[in-house]
Protein backbone atom coordinates (compact mmCIF):
# COMPACT_ATOMS: atom_id res chain seq x y z
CA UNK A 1 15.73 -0.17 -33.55
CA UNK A 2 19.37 -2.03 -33.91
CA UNK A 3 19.12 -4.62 -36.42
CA UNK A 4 20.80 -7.37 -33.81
CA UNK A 5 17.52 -6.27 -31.44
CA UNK A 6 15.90 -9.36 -32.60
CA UNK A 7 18.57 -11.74 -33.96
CA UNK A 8 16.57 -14.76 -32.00
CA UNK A 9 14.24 -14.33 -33.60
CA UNK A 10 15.92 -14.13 -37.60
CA UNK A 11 18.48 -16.43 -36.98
CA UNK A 12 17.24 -18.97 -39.73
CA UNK A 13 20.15 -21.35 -39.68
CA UNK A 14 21.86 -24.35 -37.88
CA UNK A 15 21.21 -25.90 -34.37
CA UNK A 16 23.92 -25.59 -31.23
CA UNK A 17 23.40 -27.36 -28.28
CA UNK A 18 24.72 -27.60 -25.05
CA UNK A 19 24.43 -30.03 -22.42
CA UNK A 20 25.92 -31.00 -18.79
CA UNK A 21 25.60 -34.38 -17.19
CA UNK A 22 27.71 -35.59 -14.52
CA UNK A 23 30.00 -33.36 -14.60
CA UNK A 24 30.57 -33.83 -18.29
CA UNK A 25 29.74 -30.47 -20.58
CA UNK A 26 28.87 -31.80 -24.19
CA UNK A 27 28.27 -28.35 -27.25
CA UNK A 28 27.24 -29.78 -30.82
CA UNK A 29 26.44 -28.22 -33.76
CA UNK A 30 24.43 -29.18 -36.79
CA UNK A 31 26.63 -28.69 -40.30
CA UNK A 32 24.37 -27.13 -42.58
CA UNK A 33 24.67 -23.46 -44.34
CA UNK A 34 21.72 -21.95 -45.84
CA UNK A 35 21.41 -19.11 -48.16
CA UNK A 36 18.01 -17.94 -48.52
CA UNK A 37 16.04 -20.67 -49.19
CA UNK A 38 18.73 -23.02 -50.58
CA UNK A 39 21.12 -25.38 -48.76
CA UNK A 40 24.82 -23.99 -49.87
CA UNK A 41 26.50 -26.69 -47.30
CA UNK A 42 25.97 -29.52 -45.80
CA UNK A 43 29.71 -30.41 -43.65
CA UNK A 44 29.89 -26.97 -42.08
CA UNK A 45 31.74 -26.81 -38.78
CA UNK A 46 30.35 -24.29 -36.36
CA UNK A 47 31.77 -25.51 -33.07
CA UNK A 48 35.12 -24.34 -32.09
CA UNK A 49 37.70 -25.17 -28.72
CA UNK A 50 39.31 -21.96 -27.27
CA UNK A 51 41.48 -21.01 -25.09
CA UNK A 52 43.88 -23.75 -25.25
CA UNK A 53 40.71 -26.84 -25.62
CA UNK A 54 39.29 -25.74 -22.00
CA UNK A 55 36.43 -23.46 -23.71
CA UNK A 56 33.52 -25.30 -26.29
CA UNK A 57 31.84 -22.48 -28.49
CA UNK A 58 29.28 -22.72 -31.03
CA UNK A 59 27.70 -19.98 -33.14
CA UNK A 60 24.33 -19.12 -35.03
CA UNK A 61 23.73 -16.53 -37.85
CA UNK A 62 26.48 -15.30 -40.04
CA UNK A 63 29.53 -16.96 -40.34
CA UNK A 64 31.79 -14.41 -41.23
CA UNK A 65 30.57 -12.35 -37.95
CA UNK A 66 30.76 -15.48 -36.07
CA UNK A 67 33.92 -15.76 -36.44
CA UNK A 68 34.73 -12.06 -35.74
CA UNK A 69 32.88 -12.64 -32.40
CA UNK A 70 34.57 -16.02 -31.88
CA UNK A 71 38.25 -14.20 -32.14
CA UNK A 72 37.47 -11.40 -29.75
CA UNK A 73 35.98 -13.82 -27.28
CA UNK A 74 39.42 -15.37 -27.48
CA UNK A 75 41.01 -12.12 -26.73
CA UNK A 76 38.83 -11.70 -23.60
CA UNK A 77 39.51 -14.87 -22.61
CA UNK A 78 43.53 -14.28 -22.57
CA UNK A 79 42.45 -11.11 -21.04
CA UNK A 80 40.78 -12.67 -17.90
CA UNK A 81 42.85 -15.58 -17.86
CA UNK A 82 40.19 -18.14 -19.03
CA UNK A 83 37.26 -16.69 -17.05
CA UNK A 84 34.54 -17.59 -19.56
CA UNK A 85 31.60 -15.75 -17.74
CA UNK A 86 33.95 -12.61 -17.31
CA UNK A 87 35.12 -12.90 -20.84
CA UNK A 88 31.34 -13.39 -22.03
CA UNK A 89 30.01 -10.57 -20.13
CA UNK A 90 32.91 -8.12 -21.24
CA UNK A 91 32.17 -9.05 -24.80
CA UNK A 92 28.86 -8.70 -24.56
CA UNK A 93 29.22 -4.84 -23.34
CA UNK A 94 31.66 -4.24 -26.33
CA UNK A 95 29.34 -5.88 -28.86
CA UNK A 96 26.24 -3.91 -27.92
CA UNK A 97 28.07 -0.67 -27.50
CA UNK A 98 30.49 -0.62 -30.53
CA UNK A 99 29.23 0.75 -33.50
CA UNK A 100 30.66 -1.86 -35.58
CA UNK A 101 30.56 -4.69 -33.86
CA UNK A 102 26.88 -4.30 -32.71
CA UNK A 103 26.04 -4.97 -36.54
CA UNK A 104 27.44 -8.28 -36.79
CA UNK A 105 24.29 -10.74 -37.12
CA UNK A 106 25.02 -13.92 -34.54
CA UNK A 107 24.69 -15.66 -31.50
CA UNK A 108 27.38 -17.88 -29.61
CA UNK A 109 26.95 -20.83 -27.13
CA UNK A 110 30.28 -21.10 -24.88
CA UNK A 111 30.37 -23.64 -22.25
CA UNK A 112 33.82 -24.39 -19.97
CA UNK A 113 33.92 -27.38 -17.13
CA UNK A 114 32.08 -24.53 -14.78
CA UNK A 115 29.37 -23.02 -16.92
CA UNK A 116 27.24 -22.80 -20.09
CA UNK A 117 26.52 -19.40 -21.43
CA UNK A 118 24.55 -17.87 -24.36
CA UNK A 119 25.86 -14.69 -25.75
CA UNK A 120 24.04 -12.00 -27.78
CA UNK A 121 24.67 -8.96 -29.12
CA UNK A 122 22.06 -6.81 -27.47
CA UNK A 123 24.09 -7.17 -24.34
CA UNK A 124 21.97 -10.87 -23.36
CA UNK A 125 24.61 -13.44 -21.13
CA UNK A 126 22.18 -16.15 -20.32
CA UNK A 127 23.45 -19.12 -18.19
CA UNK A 128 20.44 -21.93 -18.36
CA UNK A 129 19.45 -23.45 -15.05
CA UNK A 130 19.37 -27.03 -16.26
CA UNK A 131 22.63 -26.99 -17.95
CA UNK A 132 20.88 -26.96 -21.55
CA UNK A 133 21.13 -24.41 -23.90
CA UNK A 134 20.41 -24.12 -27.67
CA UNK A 135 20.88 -21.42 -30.17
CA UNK A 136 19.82 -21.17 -33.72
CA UNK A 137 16.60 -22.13 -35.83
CA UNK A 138 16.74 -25.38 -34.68
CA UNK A 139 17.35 -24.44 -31.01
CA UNK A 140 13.73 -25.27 -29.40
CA UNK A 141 13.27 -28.39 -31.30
CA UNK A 142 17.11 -29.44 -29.63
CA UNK A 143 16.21 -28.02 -26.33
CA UNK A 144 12.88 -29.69 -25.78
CA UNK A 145 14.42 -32.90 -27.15
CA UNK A 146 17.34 -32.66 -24.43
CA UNK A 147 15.59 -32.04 -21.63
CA UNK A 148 13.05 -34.78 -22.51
CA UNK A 149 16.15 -37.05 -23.01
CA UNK A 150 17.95 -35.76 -19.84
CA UNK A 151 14.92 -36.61 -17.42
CA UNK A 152 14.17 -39.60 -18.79
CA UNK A 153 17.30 -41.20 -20.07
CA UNK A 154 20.49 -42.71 -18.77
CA UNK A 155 22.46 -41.47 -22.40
CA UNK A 156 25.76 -39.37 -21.17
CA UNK A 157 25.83 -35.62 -22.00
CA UNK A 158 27.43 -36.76 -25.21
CA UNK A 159 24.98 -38.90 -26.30
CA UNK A 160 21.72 -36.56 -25.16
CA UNK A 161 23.40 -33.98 -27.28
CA UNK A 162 23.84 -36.01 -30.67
CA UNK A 163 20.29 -37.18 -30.05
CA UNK A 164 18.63 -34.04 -29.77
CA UNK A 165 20.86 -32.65 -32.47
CA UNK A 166 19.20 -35.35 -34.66
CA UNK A 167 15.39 -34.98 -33.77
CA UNK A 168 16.57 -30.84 -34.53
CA UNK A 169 17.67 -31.72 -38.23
CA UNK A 170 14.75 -33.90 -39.24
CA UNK A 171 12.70 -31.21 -38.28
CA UNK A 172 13.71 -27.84 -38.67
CA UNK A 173 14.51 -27.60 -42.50
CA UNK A 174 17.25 -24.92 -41.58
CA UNK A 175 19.47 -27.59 -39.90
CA UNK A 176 20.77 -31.29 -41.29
CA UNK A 177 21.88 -33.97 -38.75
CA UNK A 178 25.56 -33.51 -40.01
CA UNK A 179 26.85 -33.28 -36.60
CA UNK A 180 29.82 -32.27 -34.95
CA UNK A 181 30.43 -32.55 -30.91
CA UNK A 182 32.78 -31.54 -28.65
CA UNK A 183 33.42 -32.65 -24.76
CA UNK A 184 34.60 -31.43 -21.95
């Protein structure tokens, strides 16, 4: 079996999130770096603007791959002219069929005005149907706590996000409430 097969489920470190409210796109990102059972950071920043500010991205797992990923997703995005789902799905087929690049240990969150996309590297493009979508260790604690906040709050997309990136970090001990956002 490829060792990204089940990244979900190793990816022990930080929290993205991602969520849309009225017509506002909101990606966060908790800021701590673990190494083995030790906290190495605490002020990491793991969300990034491409493409000229009009792409959010966030990324789970290994930094150094992250990054890696993050600069060919910029390259497909000049390639199909800021199409993030085309770009997404294009990278996704190169990272699970290139011998290399299907090594690298991550997962990325990349939302634009249109849509909000999870991308893996055994091929996975996800787009959520609520508009919410969290990666990393602290993912399902974020996720539930968005979608409770999104049905039964008035907060903007900016302000379910930081929530829910808090309740993550003072639960999951893989994540800290150090938190960096970024809107669209």
């Amino acid at each position: 079996m490829p060792r990204h097969a089940d990244n979900a489920t190793r990816i022990r470190s930080t929290t993205i999130l991602s969520v849309r409210r009225d017509g506002l796109v909101a990606l966060g990102g908790d800021g701590q770096v673990s190494l083995g059972d030790s906290i190495v950071k605490a002020d990491a920043v793991k969300v990034r603007r491409l493409h000229k500010g009009q792409v959010l991205c966030g990324f789970a797992g290994s930094a150094a791959d992250a990054f890696a990923l993050l600069e060919r997703f910029e390259g497909k995005l000049e390639q199909f002219k800021g199409s993030t789902k085309r770009a997404a799905i294009e990278l996704a087929k190169e990272w699970r069929t290139d011998r290399v690049l299907r090594r690298l240990e991550s997962m990325i969150a990349a939302a634009d005005k249109e849509c909000s996309l999870i991308i893996s590297g055994s091929g996975d493009v996800i787009e959520p149907t609520d508009g919410i979508l969290a990666i990393g260790s602290g993912g399902t604690s974020a996720l539930a706590a968005a979608r409770a906040l999104l049905a039964h709050s008035s907060l903007d997309a900016r302000g379910i996000a930081e929530t829910a990136l808090r309740i993550a970090g003072e639960i999951n001990v893989y994540a800290n409430t150090n938190i960096t956002i970024e809107t669209l």
